[in-house]
C-alpha atoms as a PDB file:
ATOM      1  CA  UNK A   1     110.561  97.067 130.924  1.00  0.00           C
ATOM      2  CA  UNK A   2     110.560  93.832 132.939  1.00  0.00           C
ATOM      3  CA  UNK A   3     110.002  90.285 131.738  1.00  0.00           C
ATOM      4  CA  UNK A   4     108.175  91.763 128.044  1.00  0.00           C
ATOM      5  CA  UNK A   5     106.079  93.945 130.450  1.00  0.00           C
ATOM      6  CA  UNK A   6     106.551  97.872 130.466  1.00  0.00           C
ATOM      7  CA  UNK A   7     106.146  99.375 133.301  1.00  0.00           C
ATOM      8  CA  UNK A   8     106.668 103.212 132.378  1.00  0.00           C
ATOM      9  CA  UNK A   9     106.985 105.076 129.463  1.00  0.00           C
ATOM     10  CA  UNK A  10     106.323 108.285 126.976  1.00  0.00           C
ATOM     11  CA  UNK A  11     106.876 110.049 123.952  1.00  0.00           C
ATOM     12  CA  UNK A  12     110.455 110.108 124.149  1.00  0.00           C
ATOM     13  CA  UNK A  13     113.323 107.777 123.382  1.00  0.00           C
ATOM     14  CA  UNK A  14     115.811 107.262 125.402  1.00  0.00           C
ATOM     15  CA  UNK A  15     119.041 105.417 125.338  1.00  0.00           C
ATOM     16  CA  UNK A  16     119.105 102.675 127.747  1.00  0.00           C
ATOM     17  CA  UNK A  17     120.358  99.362 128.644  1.00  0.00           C
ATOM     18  CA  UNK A  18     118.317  96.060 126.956  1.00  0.00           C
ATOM     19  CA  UNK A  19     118.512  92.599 126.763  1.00  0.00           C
ATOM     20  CA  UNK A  20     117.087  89.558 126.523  1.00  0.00           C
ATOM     21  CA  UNK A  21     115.426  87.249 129.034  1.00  0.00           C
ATOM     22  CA  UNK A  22     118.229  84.415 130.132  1.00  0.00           C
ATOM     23  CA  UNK A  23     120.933  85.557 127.511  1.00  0.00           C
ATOM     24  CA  UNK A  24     123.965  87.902 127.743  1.00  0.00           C
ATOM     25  CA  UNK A  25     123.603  89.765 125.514  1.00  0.00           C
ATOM     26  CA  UNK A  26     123.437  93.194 127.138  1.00  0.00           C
ATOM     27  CA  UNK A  27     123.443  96.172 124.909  1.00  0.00           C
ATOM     28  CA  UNK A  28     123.297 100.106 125.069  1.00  0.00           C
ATOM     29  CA  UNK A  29     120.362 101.119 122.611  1.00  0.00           C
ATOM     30  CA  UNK A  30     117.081 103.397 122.343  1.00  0.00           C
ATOM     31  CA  UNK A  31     115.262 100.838 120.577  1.00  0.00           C
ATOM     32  CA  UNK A  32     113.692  98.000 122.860  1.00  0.00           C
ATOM     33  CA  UNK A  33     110.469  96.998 121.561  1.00  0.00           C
ATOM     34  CA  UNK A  34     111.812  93.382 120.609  1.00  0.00           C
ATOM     35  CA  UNK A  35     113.868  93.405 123.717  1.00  0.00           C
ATOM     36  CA  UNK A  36     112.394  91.745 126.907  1.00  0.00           C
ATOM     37  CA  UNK A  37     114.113  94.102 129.612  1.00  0.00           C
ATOM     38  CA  UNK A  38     115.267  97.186 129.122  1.00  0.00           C
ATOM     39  CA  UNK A  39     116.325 100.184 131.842  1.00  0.00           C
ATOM     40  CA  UNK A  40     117.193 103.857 130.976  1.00  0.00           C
ATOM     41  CA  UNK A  41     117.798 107.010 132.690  1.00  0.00           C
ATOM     42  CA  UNK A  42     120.129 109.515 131.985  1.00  0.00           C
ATOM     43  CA  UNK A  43     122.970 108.105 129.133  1.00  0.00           C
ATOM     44  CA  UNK A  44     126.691 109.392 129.828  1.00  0.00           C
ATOM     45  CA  UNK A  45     128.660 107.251 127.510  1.00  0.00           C
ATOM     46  CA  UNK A  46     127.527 105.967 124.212  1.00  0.00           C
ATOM     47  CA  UNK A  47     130.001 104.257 121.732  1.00  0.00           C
ATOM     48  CA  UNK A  48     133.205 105.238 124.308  1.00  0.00           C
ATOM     49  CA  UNK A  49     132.369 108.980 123.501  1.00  0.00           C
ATOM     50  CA  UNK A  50     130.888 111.334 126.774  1.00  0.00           C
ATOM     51  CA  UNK A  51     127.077 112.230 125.378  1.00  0.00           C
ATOM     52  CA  UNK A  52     125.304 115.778 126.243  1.00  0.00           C
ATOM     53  CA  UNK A  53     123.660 114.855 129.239  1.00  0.00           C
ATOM     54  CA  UNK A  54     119.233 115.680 129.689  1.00  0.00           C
ATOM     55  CA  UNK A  55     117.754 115.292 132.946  1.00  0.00           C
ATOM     56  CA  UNK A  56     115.329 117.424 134.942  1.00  0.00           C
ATOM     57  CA  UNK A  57     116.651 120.064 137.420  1.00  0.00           C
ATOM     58  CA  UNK A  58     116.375 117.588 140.562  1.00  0.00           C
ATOM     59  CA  UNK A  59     118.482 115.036 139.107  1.00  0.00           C
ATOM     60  CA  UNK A  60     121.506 117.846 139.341  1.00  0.00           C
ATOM     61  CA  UNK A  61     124.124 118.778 142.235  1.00  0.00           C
ATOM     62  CA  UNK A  62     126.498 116.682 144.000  1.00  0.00           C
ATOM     63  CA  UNK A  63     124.796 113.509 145.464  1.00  0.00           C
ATOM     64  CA  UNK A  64     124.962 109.806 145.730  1.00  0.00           C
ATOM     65  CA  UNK A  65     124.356 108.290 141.974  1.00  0.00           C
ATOM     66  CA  UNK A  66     124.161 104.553 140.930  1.00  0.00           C
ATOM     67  CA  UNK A  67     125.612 104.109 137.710  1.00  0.00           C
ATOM     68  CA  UNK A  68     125.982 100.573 135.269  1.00  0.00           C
ATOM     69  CA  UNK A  69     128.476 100.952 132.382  1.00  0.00           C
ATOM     70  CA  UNK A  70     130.011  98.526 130.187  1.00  0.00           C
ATOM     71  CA  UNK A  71     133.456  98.545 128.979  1.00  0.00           C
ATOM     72  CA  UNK A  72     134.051  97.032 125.444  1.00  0.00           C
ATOM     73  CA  UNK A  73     135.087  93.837 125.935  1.00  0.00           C
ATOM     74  CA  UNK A  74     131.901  93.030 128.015  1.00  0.00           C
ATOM     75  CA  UNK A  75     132.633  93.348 131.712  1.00  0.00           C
ATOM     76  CA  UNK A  76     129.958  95.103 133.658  1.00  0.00           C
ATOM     77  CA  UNK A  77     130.976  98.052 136.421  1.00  0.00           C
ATOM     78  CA  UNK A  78     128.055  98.897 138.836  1.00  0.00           C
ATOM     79  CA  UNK A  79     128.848 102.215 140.832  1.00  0.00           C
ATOM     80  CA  UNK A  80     127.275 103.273 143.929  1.00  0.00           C
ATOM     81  CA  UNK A  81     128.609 106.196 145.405  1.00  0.00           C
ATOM     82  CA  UNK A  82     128.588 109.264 146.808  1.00  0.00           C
ATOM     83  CA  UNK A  83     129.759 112.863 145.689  1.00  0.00           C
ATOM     84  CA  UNK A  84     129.128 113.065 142.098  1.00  0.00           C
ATOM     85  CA  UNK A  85     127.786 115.425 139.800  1.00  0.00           C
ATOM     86  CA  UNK A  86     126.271 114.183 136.467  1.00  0.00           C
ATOM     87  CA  UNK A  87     128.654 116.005 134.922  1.00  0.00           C
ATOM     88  CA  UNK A  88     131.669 114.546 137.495  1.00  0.00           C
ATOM     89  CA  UNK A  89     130.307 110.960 136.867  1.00  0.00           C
ATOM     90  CA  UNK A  90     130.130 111.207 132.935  1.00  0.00           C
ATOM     91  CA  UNK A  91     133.810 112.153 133.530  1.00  0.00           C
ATOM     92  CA  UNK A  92     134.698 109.252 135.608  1.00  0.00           C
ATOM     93  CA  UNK A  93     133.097 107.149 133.067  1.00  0.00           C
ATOM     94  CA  UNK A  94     135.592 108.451 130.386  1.00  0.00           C
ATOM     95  CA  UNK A  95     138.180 108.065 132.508  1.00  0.00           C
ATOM     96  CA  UNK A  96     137.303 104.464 132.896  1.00  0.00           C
ATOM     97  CA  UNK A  97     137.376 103.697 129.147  1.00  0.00           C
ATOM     98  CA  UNK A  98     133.761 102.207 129.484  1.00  0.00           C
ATOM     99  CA  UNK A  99     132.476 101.504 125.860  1.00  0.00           C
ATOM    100  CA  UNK A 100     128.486 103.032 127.384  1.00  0.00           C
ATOM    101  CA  UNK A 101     127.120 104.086 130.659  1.00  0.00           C
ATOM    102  CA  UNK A 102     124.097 105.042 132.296  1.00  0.00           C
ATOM    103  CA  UNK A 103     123.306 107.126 135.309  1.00  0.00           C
ATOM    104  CA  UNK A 104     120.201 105.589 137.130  1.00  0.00           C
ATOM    105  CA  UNK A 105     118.238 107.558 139.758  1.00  0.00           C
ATOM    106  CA  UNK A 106     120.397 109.154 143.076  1.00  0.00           C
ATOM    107  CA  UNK A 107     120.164 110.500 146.348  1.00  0.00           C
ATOM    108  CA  UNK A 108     118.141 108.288 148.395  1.00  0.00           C
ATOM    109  CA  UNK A 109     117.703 105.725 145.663  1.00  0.00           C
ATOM    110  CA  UNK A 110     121.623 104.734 145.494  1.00  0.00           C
ATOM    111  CA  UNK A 111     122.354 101.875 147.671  1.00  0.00           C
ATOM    112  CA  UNK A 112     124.470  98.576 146.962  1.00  0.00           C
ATOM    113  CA  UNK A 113     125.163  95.521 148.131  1.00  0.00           C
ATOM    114  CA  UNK A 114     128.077  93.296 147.619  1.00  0.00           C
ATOM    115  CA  UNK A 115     129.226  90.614 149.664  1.00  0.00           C
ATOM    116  CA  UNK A 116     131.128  91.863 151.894  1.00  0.00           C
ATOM    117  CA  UNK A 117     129.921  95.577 152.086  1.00  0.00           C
ATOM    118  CA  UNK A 118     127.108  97.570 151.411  1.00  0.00           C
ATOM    119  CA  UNK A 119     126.091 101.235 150.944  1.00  0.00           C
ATOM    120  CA  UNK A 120     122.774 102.349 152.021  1.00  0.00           C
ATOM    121  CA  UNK A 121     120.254 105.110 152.666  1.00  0.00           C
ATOM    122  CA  UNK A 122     118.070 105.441 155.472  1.00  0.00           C
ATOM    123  CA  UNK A 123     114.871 104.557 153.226  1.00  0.00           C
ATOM    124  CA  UNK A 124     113.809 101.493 152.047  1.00  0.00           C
ATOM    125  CA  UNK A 125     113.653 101.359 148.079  1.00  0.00           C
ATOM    126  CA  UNK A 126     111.544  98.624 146.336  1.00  0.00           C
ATOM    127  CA  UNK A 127     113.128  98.833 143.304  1.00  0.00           C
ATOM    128  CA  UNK A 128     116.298  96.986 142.748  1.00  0.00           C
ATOM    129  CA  UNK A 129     118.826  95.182 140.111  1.00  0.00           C
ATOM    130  CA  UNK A 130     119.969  91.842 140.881  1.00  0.00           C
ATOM    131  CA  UNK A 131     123.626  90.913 138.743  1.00  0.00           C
ATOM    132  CA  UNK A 132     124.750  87.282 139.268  1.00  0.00           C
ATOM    133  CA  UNK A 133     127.214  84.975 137.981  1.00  0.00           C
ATOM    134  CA  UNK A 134     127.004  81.705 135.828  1.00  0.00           C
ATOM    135  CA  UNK A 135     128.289  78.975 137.275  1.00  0.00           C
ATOM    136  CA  UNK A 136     132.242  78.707 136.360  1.00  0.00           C
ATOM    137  CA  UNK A 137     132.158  82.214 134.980  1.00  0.00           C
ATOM    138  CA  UNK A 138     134.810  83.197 137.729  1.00  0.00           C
ATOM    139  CA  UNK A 139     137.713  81.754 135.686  1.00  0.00           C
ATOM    140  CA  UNK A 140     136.489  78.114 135.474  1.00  0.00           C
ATOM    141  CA  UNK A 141     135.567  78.237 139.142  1.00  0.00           C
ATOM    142  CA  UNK A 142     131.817  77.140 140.465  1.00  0.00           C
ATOM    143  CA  UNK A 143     130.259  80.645 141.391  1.00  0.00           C
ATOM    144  CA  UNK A 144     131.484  82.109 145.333  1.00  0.00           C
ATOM    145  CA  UNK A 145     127.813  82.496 146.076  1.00  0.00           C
ATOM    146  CA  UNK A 146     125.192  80.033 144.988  1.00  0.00           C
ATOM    147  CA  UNK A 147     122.429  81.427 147.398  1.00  0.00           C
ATOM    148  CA  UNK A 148     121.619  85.155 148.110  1.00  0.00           C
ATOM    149  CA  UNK A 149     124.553  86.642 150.476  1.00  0.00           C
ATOM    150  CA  UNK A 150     121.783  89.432 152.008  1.00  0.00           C
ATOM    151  CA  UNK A 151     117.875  89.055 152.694  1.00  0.00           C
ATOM    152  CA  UNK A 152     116.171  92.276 150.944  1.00  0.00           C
ATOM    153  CA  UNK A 153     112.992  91.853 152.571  1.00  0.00           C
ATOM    154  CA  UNK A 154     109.371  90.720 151.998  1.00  0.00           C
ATOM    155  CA  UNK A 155     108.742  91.666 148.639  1.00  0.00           C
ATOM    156  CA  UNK A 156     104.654  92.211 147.566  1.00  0.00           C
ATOM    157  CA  UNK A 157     103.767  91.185 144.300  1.00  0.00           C
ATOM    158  CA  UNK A 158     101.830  94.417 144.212  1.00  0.00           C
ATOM    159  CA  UNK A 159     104.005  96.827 144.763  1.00  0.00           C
ATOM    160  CA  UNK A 160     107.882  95.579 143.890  1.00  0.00           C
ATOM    161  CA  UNK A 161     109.511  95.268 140.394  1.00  0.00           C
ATOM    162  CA  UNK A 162     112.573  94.159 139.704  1.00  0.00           C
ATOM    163  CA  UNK A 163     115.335  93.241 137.207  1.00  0.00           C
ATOM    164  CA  UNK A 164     117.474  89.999 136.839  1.00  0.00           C
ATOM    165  CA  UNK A 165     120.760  90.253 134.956  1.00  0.00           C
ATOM    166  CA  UNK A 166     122.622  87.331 134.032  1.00  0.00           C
ATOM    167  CA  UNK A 167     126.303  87.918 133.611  1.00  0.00           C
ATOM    168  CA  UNK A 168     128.520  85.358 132.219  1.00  0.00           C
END
């Protein structure tokens, strides 16, 4: 779900991260119907407790895996990397103390980039999440990178979606 607008979804519920357009107020939760953007995939940390993990035979084995957990006092960790196992990367998450995390989609899919490095695939993916700071919400200091550090591409209205999170 993207801007009120949901893009996929079936009979299921699934625990996921929501929020609210231009507020931080981030949240792990399985109900979003009142939220205006919400992602899920497969949950491996709910209330700082390692959950029984569901996904489909594909998502399984040792691959890369992208991964967004929150640790209880707010900060955001986004993972991409390579050489995890569901199960290995619920683990790490535990080991990290993280208050909720969420394994997104892998292989191919995981790539980063953070200024200064990056971590990519061969293919192109048109799907991406794009995490900024508030101005002076790097200890008091005006935000390191006003402008986009990396060009993504030409985006078509048509066929790319995308999420904005705001982080203070």
């Amino acid at each position: 779900k993207s801007n009120g607008v949901v893009y996929a979804s079936d009979q299921w519920t699934y625990f996921g991260y929501g929020w609210h357009q231009n507020q931080a107020d981030i949240r792990m939760t399985s109900q979003y119907s009142d939220l205006d953007n919400y992602i899920c995939c497969v949950c491996l940390v709910y209330q700082g407790k390692a959950q029984e993990l569901v996904y489909p035979a594909e998502m399984g084995g040792v691959r890369p895996r992208t991964l967004i957990g929150l640790y209880p006092d707010g900060r955001m960790l986004f993972v991409v990397g390579e050489n995890y196992s569901p199960e290995s990367l619920r683990t790490y998450c535990v080991s990290l103390g993280l208050a909720s995390a969420l394994m997104l989609d892998g292989g191919g899919s995981s790539q980063g980039i953070v200024p200064g490095d990056a971590y990519r695939q061969t293919r192109k993916v048109q799907n991406f999440i794009l995490a900024w700071l508030d101005k002076g919400g790097n200890d008091g200091e005006p935000c390191p990178y006003p402008e986009p550090t990396e060009e993504v591409g030409q985006p078509k209205p048509d066929w790319v979606k995308w999420i904005q999170w705001h982080l203070n």
